[in-house]
Protein backbone atom coordinates (compact mmCIF):
# COMPACT_ATOMS: atom_id res chain seq x y z
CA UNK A 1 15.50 21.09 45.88
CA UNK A 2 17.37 24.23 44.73
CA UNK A 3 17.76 27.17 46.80
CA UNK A 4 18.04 30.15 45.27
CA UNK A 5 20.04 33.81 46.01
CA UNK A 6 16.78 35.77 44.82
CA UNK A 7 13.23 35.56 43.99
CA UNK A 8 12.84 33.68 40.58
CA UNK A 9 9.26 35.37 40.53
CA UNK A 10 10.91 38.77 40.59
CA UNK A 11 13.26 38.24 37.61
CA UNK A 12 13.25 34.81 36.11
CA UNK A 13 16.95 35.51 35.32
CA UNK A 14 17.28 34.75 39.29
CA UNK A 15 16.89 30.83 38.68
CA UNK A 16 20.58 31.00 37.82
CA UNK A 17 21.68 32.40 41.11
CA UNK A 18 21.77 28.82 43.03
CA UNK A 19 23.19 28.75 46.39
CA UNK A 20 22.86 25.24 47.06
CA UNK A 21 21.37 21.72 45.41
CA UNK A 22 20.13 19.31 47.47
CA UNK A 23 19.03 15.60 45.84
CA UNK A 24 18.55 12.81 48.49
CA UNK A 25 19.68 14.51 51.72
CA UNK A 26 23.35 15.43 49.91
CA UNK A 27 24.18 18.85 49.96
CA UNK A 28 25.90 20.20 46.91
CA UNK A 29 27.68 23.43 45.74
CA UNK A 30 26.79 25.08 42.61
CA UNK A 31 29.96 25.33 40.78
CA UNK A 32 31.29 21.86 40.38
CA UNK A 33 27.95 20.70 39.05
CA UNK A 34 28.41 23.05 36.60
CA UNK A 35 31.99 22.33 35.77
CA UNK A 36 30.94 18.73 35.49
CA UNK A 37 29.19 19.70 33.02
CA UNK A 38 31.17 22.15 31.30
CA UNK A 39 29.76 25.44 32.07
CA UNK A 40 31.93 27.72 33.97
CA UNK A 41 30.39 29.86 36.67
């Protein structure tokens, strides 16, 4: 699940304004999934 900042059906540009990941019950900031794979926020 990916929570998101803004509505995506607004502005489809707002699927890049993630607040939070969640995948199994972990809870995971944005940023150092993107850093892992090397895109800096």
């Amino acid at each position: 699940m990916v929570l998101l900042e803004a509505d995506p059906l607004a502005d489809i540009h707002n699927t890049r304004r993630i607040v939070k990941t969640i995948s199994s019950g972990a809870v995971y900031d944005p940023a150092p999934l993107w850093e892992s794979v090397g895109f800096k926020p």
